[in-house]
C-alpha atoms as a PDB file:
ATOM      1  CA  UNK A   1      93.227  88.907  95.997  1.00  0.00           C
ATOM      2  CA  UNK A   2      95.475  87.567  92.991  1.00  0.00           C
ATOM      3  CA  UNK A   3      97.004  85.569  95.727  1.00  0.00           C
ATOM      4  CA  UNK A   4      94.235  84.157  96.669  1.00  0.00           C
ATOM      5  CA  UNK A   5      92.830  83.387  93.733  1.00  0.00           C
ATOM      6  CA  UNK A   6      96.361  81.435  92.426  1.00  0.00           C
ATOM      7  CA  UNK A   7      95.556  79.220  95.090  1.00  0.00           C
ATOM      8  CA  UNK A   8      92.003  78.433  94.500  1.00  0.00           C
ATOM      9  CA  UNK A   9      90.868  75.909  92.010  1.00  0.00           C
ATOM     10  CA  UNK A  10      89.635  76.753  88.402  1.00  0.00           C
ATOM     11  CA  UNK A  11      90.909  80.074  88.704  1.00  0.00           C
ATOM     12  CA  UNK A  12      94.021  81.618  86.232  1.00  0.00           C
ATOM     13  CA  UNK A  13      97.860  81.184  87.363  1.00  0.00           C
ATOM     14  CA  UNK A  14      98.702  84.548  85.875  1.00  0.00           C
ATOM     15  CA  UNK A  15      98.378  87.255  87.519  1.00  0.00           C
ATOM     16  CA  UNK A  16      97.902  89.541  83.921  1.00  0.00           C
ATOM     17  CA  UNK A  17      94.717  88.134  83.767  1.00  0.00           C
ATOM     18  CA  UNK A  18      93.242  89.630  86.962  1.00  0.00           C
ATOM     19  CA  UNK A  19      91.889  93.401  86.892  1.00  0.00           C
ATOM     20  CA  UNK A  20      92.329  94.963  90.440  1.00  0.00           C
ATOM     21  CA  UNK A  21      89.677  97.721  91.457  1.00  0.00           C
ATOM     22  CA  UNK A  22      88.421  99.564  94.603  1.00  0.00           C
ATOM     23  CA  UNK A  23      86.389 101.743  94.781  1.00  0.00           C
ATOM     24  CA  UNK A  24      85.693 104.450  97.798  1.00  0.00           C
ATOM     25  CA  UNK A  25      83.626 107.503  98.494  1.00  0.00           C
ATOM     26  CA  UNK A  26      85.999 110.550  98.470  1.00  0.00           C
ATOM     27  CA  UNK A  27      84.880 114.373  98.943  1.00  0.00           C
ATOM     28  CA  UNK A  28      80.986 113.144  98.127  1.00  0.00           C
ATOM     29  CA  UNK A  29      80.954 111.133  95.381  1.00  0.00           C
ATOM     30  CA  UNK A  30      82.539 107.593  94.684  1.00  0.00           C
ATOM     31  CA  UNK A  31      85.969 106.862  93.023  1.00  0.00           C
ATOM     32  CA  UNK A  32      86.535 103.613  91.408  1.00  0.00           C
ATOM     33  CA  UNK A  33      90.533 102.730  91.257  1.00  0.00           C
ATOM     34  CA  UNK A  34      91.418  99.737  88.593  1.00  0.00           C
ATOM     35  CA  UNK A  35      94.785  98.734  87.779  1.00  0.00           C
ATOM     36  CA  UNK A  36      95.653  95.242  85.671  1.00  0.00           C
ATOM     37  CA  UNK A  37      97.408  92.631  87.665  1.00  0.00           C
ATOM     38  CA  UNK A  38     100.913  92.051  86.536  1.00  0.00           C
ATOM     39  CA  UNK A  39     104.179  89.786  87.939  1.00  0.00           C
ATOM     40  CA  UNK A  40     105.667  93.589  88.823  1.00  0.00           C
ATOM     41  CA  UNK A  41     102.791  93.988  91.373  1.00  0.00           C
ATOM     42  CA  UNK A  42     102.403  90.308  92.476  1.00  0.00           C
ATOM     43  CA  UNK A  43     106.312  90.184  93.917  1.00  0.00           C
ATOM     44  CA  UNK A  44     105.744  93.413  95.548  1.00  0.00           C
ATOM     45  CA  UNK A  45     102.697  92.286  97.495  1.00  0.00           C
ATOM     46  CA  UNK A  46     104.360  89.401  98.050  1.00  0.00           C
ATOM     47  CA  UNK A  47     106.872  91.044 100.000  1.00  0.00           C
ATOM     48  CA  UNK A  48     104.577  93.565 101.813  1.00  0.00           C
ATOM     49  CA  UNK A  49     102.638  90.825 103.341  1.00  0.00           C
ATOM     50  CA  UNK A  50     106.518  89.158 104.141  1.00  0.00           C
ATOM     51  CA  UNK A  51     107.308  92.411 105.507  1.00  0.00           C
ATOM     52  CA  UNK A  52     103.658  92.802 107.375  1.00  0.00           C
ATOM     53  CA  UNK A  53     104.086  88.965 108.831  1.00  0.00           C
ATOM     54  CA  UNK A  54     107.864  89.987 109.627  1.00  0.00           C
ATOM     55  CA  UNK A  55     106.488  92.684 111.712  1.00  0.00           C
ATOM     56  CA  UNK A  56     104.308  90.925 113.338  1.00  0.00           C
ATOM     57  CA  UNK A  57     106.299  87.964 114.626  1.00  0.00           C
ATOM     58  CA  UNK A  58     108.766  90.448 116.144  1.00  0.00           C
ATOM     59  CA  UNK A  59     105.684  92.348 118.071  1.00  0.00           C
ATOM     60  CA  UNK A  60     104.737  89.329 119.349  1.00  0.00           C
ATOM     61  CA  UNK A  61     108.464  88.614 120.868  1.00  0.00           C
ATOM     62  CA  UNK A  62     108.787  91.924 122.239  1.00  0.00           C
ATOM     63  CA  UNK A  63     105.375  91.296 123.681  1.00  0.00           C
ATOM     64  CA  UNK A  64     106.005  87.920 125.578  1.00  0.00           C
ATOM     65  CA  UNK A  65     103.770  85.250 126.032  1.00  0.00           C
ATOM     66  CA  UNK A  66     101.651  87.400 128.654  1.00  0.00           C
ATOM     67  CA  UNK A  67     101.020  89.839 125.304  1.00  0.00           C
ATOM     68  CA  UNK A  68     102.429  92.666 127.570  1.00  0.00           C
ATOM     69  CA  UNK A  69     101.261  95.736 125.372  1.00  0.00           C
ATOM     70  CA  UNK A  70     103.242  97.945 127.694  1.00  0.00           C
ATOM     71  CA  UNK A  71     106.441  96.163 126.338  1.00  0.00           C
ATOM     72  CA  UNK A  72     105.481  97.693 122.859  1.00  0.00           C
ATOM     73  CA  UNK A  73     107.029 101.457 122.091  1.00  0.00           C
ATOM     74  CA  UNK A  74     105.295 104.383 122.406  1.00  0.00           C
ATOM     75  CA  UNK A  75     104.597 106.203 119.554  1.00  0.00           C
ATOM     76  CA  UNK A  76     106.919 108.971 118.174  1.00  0.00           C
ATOM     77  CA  UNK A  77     104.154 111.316 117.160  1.00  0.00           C
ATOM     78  CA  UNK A  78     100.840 112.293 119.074  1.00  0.00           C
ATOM     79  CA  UNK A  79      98.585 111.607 115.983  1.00  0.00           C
ATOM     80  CA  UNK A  80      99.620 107.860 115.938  1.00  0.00           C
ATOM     81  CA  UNK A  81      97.482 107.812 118.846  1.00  0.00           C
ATOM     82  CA  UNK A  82      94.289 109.161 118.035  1.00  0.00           C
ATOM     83  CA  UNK A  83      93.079 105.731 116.197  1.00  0.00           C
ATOM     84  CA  UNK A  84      94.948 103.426 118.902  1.00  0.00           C
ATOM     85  CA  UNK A  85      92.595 100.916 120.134  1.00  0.00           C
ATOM     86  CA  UNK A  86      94.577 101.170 123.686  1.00  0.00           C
ATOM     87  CA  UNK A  87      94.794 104.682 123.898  1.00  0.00           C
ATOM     88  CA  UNK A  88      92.513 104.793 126.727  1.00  0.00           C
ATOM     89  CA  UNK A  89      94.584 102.321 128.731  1.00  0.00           C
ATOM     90  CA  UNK A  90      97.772 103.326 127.246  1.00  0.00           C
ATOM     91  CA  UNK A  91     100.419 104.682 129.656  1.00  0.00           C
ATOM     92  CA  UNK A  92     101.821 106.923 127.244  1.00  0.00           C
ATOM     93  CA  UNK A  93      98.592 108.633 125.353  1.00  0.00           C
ATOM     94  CA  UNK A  94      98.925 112.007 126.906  1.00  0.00           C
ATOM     95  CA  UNK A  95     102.610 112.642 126.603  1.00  0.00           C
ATOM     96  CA  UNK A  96     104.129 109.961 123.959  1.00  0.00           C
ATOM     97  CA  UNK A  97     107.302 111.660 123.305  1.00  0.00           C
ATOM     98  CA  UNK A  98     108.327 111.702 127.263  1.00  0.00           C
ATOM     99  CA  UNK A  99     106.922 108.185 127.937  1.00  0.00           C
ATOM    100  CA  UNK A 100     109.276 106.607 124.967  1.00  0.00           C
ATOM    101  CA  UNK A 101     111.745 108.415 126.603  1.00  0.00           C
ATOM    102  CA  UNK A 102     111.256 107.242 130.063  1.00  0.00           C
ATOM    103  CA  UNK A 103     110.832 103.384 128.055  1.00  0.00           C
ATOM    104  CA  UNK A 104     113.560 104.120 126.648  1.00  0.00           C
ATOM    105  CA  UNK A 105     115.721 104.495 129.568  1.00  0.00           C
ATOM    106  CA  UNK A 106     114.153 101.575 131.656  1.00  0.00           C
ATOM    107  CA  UNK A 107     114.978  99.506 128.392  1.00  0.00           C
ATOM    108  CA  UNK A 108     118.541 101.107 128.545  1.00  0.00           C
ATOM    109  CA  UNK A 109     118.772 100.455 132.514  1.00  0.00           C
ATOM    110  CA  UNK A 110     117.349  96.668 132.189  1.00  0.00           C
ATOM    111  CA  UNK A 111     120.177  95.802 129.393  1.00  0.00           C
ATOM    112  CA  UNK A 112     122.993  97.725 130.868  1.00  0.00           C
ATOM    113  CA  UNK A 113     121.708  95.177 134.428  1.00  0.00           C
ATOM    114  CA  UNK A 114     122.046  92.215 131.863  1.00  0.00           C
ATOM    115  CA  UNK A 115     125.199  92.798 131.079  1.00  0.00           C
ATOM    116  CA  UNK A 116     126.541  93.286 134.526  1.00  0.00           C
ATOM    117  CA  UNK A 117     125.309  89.579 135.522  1.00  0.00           C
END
């Protein structure tokens, strides 16, 4: 939000002067989280949405311009899957661990046929 709000008219520069809070329901009863804003906490959002944007741009290569979700790997771990939104279509939702293995060795297979042309 102190990003936001930098970049919007009439609102402070600094990001000491912003008081972040959320506030959730937790075991019954709500929990409000505050924390003051500070430059420490700015930079490292900063670079978490670099990071998250990062991420994303390389998903989208391995994806291809079709958006190929099958060219995406599996997960490692079975509880990755259990708030997928393509688990239902996903090839490797009932065994994860054997189908990045089998991706795995097509990717393996496909590069080592690169290489050979």
């Amino acid at each position: 939000m102190i990003l936001w709000a930098q970049e919007s008219e009439g609102l402070p520069n600094s990001p000491r002067k912003y008081k972040i809070s959320r506030l959730g329901w937790n075991d019954g009863h709500w929990v409000l989280w505050s924390q003051h804003g500070s430059v420490k906490a700015y930079n490292e959002v900063k670079k978490l949405i670099a990071n998250d944007v990062a991420s994303m741009r390389q998903v989208s290569r391995t994806m291809g311009p079709a958006r190929d979700v099958d060219k995406l790997a599996y997960a490692q771990q079975m509880w990755r899957c259990r708030k997928c939104p393509y688990r239902w279509t996903c090839q490797g939702a009932s065994n994860p661990i054997r189908a990045r293995l089998e991706q795995e060795a097509v990717e393996v297979e496909n590069s080592r046929s690169q290489l050979a042309e």
